[in-house]
PDB file of N, CA and C in Angstrom:
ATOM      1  N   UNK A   1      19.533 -23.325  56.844  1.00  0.00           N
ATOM      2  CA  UNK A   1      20.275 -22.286  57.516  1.00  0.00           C
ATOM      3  C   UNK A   1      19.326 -21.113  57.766  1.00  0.00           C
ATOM      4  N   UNK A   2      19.406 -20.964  58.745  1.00  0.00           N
ATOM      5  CA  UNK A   2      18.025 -19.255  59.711  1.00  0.00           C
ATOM      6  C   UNK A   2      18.730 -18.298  58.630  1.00  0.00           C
ATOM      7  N   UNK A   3      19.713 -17.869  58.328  1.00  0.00           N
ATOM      8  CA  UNK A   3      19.936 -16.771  57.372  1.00  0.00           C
ATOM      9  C   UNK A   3      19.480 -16.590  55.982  1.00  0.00           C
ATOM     10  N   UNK A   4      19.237 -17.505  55.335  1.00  0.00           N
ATOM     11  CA  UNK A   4      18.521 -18.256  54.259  1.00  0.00           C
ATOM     12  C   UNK A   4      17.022 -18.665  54.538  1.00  0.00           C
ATOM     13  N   UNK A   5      16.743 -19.037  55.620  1.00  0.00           N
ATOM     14  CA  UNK A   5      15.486 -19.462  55.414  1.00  0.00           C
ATOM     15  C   UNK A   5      14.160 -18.908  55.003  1.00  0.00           C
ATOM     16  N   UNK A   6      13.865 -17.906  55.112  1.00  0.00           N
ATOM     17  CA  UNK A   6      12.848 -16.908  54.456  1.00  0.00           C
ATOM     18  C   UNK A   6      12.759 -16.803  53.611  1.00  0.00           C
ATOM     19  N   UNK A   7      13.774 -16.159  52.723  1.00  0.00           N
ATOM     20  CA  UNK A   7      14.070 -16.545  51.170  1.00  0.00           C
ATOM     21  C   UNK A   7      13.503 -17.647  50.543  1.00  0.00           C
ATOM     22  N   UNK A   8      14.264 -18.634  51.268  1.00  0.00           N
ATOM     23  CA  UNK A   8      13.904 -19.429  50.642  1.00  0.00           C
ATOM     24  C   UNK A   8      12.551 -19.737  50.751  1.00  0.00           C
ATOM     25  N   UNK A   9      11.769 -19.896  51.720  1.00  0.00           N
ATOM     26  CA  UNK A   9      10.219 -20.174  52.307  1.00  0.00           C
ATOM     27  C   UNK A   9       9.794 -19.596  50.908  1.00  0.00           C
ATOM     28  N   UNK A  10       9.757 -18.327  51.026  1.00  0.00           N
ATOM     29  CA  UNK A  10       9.172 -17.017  49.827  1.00  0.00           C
ATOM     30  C   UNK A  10       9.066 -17.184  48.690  1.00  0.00           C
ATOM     31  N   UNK A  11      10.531 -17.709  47.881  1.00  0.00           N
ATOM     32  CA  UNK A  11      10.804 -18.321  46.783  1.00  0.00           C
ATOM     33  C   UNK A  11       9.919 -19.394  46.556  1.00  0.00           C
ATOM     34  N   UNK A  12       9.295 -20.620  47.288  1.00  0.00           N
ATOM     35  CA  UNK A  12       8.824 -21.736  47.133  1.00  0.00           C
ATOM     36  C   UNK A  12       7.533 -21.390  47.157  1.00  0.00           C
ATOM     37  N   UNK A  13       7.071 -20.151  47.634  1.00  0.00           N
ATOM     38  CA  UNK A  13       5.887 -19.945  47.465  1.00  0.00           C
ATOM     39  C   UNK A  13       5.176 -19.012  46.046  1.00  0.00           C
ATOM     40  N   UNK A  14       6.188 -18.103  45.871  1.00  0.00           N
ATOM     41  CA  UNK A  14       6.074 -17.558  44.645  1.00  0.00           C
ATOM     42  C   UNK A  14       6.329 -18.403  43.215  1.00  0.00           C
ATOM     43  N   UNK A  15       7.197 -19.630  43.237  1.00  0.00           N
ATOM     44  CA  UNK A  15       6.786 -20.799  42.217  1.00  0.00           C
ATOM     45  C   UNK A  15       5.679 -21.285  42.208  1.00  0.00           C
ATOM     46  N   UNK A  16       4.873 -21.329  43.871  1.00  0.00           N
ATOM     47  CA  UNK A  16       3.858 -22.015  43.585  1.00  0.00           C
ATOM     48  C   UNK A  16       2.346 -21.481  42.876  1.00  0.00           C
ATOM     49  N   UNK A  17       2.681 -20.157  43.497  1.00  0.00           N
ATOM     50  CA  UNK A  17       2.182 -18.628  42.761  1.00  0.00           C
ATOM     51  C   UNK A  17       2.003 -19.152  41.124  1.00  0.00           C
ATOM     52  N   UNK A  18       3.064 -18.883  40.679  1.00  0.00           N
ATOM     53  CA  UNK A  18       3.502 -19.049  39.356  1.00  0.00           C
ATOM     54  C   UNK A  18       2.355 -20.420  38.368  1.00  0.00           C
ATOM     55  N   UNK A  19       3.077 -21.824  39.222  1.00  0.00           N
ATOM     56  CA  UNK A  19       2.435 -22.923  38.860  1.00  0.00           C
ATOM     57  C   UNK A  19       1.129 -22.975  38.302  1.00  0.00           C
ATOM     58  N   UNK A  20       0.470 -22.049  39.388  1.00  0.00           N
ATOM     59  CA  UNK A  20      -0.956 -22.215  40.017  1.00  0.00           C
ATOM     60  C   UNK A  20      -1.545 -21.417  38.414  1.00  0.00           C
ATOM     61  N   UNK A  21      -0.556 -19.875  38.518  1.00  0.00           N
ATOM     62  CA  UNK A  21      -1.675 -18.952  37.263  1.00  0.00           C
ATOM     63  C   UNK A  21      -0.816 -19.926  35.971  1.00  0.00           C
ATOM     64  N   UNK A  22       0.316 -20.706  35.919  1.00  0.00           N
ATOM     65  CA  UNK A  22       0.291 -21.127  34.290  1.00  0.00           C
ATOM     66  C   UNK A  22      -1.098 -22.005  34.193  1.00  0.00           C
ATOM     67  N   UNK A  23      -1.340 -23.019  35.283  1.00  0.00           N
ATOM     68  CA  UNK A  23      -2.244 -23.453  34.445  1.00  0.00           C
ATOM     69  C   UNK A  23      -3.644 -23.564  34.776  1.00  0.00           C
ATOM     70  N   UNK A  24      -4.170 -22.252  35.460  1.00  0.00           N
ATOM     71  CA  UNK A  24      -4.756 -21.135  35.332  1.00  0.00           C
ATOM     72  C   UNK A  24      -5.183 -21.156  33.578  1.00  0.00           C
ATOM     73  N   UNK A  25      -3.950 -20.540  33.050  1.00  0.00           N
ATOM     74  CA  UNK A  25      -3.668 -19.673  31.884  1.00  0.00           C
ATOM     75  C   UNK A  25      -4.121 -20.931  30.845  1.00  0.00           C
ATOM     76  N   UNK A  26      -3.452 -22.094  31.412  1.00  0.00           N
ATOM     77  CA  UNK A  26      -3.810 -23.222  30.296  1.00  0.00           C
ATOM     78  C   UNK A  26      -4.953 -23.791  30.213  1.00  0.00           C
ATOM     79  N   UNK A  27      -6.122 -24.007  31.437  1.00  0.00           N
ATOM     80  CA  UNK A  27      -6.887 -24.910  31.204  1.00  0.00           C
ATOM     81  C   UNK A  27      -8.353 -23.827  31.845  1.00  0.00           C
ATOM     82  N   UNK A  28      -8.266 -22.660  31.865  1.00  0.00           N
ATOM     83  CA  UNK A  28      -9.184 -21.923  32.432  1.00  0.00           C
ATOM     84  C   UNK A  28     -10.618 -22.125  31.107  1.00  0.00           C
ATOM     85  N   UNK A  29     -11.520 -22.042  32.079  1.00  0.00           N
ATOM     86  CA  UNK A  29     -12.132 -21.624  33.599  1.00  0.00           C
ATOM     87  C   UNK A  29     -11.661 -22.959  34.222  1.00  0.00           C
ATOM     88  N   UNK A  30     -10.934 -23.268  35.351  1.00  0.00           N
ATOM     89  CA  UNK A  30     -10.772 -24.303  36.118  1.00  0.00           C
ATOM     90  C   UNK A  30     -11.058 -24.050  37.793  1.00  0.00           C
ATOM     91  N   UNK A  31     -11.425 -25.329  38.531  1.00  0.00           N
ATOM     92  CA  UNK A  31     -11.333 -25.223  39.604  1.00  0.00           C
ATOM     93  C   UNK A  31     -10.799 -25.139  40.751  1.00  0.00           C
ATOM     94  N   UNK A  32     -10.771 -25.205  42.021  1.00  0.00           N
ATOM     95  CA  UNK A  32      -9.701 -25.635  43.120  1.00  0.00           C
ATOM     96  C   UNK A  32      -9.180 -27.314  42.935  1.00  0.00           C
ATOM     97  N   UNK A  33     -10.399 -27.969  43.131  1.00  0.00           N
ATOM     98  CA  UNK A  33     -10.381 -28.823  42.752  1.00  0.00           C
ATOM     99  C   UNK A  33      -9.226 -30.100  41.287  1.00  0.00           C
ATOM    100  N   UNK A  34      -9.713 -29.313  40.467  1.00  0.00           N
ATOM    101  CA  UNK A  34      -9.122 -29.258  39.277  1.00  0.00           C
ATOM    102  C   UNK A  34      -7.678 -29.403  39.516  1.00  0.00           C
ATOM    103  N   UNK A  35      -7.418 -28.097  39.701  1.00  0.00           N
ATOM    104  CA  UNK A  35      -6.559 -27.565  40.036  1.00  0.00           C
ATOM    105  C   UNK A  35      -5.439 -28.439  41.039  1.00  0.00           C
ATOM    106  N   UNK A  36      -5.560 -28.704  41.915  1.00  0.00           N
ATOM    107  CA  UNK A  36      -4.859 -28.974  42.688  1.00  0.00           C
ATOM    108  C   UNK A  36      -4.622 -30.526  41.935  1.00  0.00           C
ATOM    109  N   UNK A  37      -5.638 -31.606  41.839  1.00  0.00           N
ATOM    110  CA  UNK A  37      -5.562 -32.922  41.107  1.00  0.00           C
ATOM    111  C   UNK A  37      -4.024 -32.289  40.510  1.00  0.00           C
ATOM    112  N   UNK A  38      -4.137 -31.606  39.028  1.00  0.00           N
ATOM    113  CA  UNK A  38      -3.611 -31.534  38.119  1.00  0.00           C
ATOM    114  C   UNK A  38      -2.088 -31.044  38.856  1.00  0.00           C
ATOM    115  N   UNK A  39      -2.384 -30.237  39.767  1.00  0.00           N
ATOM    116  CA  UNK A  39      -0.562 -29.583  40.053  1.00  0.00           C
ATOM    117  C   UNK A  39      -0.280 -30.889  41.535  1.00  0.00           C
ATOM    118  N   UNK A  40      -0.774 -31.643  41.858  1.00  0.00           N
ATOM    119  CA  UNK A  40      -1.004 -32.511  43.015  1.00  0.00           C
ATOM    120  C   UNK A  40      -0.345 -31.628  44.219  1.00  0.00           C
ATOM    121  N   UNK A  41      -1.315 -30.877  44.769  1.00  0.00           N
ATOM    122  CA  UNK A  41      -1.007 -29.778  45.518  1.00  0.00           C
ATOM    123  C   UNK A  41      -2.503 -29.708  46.234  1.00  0.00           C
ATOM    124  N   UNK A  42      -2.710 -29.917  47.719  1.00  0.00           N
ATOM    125  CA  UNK A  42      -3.019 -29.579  48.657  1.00  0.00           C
ATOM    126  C   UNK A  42      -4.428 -28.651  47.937  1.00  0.00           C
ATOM    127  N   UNK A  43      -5.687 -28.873  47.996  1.00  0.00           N
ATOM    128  CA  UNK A  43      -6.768 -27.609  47.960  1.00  0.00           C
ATOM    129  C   UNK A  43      -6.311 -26.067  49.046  1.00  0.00           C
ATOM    130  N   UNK A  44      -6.445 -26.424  49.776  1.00  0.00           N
ATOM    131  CA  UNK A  44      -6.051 -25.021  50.677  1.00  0.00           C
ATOM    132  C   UNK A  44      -4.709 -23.961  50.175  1.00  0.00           C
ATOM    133  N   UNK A  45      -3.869 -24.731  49.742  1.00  0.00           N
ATOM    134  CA  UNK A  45      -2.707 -24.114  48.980  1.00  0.00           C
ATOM    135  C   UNK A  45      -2.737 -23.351  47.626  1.00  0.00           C
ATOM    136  N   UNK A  46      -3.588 -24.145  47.075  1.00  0.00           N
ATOM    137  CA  UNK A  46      -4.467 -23.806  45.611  1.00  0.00           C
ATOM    138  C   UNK A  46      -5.132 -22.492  46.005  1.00  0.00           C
ATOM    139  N   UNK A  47      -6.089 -23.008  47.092  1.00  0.00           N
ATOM    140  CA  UNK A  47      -7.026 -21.363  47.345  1.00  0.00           C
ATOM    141  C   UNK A  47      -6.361 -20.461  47.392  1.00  0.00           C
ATOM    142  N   UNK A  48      -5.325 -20.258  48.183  1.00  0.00           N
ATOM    143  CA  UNK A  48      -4.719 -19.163  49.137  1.00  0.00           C
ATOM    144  C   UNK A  48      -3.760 -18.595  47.818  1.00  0.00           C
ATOM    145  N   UNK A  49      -3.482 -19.714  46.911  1.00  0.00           N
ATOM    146  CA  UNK A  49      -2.590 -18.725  45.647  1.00  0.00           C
ATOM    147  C   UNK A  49      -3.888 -18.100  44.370  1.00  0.00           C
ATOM    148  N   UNK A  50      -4.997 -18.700  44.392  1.00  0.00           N
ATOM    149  CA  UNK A  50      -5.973 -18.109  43.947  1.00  0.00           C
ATOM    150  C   UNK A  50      -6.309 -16.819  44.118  1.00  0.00           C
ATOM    151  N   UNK A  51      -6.752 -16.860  45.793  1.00  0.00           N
ATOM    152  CA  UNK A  51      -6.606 -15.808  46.390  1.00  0.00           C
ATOM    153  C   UNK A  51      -5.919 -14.773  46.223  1.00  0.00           C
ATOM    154  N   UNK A  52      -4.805 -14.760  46.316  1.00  0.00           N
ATOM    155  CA  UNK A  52      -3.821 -13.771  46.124  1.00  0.00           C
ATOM    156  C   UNK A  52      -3.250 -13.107  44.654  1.00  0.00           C
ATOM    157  N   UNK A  53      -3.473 -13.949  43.465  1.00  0.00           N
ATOM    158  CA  UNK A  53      -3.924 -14.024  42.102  1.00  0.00           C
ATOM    159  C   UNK A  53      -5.296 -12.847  41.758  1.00  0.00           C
ATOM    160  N   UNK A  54      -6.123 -13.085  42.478  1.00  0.00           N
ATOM    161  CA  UNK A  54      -7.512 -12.718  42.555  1.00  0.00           C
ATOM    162  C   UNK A  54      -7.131 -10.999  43.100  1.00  0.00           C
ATOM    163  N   UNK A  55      -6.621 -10.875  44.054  1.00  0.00           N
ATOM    164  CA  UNK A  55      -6.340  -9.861  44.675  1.00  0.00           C
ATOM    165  C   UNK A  55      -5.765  -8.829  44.276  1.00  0.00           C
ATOM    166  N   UNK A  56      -4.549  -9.703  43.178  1.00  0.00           N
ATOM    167  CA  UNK A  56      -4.130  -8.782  42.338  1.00  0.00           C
ATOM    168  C   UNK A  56      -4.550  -8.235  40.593  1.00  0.00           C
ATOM    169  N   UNK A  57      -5.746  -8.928  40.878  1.00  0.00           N
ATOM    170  CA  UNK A  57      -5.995  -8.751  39.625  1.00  0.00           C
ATOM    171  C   UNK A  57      -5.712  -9.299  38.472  1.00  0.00           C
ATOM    172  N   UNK A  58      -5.574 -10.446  38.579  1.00  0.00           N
ATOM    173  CA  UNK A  58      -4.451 -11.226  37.656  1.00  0.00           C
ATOM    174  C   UNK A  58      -5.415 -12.253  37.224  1.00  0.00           C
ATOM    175  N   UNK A  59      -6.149 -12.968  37.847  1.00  0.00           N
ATOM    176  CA  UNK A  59      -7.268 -13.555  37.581  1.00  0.00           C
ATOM    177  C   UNK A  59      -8.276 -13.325  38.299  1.00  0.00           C
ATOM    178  N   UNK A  60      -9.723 -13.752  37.575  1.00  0.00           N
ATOM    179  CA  UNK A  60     -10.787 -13.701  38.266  1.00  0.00           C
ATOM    180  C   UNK A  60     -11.462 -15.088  38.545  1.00  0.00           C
ATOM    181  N   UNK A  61     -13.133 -14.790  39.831  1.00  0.00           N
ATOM    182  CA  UNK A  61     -13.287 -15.940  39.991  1.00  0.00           C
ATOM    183  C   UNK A  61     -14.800 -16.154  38.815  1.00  0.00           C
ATOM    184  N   UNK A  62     -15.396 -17.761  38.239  1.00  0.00           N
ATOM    185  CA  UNK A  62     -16.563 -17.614  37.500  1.00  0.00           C
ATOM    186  C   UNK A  62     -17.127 -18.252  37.590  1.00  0.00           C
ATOM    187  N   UNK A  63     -18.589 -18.368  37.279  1.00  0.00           N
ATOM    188  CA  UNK A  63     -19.153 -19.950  38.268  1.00  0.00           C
ATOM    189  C   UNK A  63     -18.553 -21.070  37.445  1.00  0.00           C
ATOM    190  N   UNK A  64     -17.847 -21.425  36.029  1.00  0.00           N
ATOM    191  CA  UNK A  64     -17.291 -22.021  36.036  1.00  0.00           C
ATOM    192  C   UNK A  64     -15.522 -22.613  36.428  1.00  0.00           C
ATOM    193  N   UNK A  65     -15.157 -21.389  37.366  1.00  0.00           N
ATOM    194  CA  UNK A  65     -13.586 -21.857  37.361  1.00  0.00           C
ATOM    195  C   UNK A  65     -12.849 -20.270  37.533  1.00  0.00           C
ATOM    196  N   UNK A  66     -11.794 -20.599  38.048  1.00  0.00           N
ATOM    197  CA  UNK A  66     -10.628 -19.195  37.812  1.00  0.00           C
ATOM    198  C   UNK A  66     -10.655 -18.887  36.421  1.00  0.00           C
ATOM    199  N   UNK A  67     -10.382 -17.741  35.658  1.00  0.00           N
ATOM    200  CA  UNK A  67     -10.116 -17.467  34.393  1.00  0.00           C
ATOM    201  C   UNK A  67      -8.952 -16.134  34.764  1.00  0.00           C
ATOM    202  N   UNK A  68      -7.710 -15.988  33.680  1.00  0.00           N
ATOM    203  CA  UNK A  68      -6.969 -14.797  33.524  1.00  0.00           C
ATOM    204  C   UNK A  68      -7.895 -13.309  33.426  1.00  0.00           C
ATOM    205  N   UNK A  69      -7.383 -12.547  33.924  1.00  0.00           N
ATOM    206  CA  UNK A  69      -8.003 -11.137  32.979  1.00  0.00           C
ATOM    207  C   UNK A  69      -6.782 -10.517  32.370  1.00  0.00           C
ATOM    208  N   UNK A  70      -6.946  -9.266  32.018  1.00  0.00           N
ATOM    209  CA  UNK A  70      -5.873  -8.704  31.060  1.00  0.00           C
ATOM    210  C   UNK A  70      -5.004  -8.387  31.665  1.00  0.00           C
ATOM    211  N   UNK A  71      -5.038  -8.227  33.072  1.00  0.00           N
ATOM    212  CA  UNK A  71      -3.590  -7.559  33.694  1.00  0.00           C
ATOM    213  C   UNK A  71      -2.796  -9.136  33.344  1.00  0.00           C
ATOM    214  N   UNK A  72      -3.214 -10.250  33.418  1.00  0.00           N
ATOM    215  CA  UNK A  72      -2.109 -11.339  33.455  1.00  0.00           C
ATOM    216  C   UNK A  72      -0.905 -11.294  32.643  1.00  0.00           C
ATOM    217  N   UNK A  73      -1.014 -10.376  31.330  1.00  0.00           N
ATOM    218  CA  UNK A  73       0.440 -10.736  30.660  1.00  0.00           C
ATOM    219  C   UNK A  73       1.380  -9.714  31.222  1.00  0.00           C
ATOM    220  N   UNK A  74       0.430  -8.433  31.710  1.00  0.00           N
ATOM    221  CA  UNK A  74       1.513  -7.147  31.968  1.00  0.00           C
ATOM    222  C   UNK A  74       2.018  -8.414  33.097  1.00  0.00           C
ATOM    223  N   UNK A  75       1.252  -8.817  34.347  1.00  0.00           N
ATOM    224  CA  UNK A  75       1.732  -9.248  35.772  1.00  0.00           C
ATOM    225  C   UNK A  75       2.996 -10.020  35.474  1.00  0.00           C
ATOM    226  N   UNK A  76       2.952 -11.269  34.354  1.00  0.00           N
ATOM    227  CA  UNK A  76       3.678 -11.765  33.934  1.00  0.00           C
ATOM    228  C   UNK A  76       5.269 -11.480  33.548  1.00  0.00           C
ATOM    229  N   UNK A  77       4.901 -10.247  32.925  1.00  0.00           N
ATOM    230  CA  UNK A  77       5.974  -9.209  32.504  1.00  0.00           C
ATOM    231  C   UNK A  77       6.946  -8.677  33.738  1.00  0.00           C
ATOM    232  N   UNK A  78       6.005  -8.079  34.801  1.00  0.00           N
ATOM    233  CA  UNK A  78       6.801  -7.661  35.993  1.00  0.00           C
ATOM    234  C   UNK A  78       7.387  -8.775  36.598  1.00  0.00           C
ATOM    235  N   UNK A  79       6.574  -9.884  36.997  1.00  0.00           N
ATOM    236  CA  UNK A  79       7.485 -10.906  37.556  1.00  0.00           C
ATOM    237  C   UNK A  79       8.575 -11.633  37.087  1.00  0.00           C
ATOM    238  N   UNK A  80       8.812 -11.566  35.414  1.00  0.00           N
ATOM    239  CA  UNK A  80       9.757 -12.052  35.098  1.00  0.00           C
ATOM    240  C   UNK A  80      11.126 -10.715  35.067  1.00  0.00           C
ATOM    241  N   UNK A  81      10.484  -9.479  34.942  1.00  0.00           N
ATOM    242  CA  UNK A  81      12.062  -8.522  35.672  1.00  0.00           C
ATOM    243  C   UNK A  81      12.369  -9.230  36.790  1.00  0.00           C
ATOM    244  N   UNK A  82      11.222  -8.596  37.172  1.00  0.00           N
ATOM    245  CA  UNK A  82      11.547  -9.423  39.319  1.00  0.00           C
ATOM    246  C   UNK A  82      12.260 -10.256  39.759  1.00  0.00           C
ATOM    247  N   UNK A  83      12.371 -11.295  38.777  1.00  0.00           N
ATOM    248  CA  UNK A  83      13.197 -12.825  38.692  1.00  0.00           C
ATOM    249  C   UNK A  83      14.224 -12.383  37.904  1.00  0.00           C
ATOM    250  N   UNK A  84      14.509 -11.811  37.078  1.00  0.00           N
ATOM    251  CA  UNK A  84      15.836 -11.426  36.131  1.00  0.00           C
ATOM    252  C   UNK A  84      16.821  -9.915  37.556  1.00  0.00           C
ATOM    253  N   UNK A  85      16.071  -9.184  38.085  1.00  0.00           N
ATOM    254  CA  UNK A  85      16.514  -8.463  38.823  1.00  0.00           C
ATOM    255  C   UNK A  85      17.272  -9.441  39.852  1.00  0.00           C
ATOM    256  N   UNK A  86      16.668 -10.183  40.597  1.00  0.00           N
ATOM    257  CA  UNK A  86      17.276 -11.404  41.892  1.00  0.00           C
ATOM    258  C   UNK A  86      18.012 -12.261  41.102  1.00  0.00           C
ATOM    259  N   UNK A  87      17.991 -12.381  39.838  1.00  0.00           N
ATOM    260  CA  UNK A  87      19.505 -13.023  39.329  1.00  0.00           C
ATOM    261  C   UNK A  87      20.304 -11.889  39.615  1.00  0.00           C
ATOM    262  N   UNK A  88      20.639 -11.191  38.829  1.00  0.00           N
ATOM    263  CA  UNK A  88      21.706  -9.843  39.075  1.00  0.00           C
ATOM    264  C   UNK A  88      21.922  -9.931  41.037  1.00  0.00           C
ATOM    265  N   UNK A  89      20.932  -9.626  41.395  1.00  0.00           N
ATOM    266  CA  UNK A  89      21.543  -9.516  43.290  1.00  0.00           C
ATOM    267  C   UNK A  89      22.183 -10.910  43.780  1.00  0.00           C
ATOM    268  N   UNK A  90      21.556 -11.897  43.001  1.00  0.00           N
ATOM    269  CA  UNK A  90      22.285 -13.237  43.569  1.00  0.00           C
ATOM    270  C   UNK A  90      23.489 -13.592  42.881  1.00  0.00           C
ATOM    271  N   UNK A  91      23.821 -12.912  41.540  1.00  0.00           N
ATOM    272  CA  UNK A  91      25.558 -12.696  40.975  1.00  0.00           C
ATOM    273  C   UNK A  91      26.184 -11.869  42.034  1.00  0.00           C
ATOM    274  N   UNK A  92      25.382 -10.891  42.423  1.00  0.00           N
ATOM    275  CA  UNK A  92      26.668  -9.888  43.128  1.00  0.00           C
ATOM    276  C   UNK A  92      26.523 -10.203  44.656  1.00  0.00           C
ATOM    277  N   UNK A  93      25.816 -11.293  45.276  1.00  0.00           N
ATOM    278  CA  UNK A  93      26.346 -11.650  46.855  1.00  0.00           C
ATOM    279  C   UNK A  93      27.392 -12.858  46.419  1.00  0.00           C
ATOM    280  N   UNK A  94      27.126 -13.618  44.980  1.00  0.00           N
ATOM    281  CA  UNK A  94      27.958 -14.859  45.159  1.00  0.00           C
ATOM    282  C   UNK A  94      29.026 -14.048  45.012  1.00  0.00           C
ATOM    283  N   UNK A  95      29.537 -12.906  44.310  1.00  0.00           N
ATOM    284  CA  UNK A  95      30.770 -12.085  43.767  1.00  0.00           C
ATOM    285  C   UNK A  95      30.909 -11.637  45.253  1.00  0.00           C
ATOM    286  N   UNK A  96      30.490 -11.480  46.076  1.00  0.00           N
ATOM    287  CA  UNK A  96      30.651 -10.504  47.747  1.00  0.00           C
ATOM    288  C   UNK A  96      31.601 -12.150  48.335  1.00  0.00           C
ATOM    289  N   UNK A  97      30.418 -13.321  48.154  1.00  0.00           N
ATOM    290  CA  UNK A  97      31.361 -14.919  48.920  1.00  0.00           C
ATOM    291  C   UNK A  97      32.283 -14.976  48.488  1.00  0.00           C
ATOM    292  N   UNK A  98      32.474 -14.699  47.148  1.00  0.00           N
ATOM    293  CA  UNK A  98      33.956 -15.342  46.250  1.00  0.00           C
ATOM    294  C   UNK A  98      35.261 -14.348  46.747  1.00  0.00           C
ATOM    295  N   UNK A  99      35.245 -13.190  47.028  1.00  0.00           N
ATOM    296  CA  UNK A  99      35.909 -12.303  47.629  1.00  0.00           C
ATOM    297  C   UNK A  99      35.789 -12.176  48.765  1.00  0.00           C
ATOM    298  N   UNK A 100      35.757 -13.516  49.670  1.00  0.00           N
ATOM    299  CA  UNK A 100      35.778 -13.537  51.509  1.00  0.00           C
ATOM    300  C   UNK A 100      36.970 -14.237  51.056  1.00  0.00           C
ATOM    301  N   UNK A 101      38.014 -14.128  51.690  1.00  0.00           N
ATOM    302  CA  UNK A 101      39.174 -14.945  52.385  1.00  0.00           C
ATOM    303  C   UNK A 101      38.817 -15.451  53.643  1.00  0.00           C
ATOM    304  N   UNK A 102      38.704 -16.728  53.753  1.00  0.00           N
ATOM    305  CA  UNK A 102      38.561 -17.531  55.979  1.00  0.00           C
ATOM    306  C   UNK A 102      40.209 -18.299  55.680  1.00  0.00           C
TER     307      UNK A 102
END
């Protein structure tokens, strides 16, 4: 559904976000390579969440592999409000559907 679809796109990408730094977190220093084998996910997809990982400071790159730095547990921290906040907004649109009469 076009009204949904972004969301959702977004959502599937920020799991993959997620995927990418747990095991990051688990098997670092690791590669693209590595990486992708292990999550069976596309190299280019791997990069581009590296990338953006990298960008924020969340991990770095080393000649052996991605590794965490210290912002990773705060980052961790915010994204799991972030995800506890979009529960709360997604209780109160299903509470907005449940109170449509058609």
């Amino acid at each position: 559904m076009t009204i949904t679809y972004k969301l959702d796109t977004e959502m599937e990408l920020i799991e993959r976000h997620i995927k990418v730094l747990k095991a990051v977190i688990e098997n670092q220093p690791v590669g693209i390579i590595k990486l992708s084998h292990m999550l069976n996910m596309p190299e280019h997809k791997i990069r581009y969440s590296l990338r953006l990982l990298e960008q924020e400071g969340i991990i770095e790159a080393s000649p052996s592999g991605a590794k965490i730095t210290i912002k990773a547990k705060e980052a961790l921290e915010e994204i799991r409000k972030f995800v506890r906040d979009m529960e709360k907004r997604c209780e109160e649109i299903n509470n907005i559907i449940d109170s449509i009469n058609l």
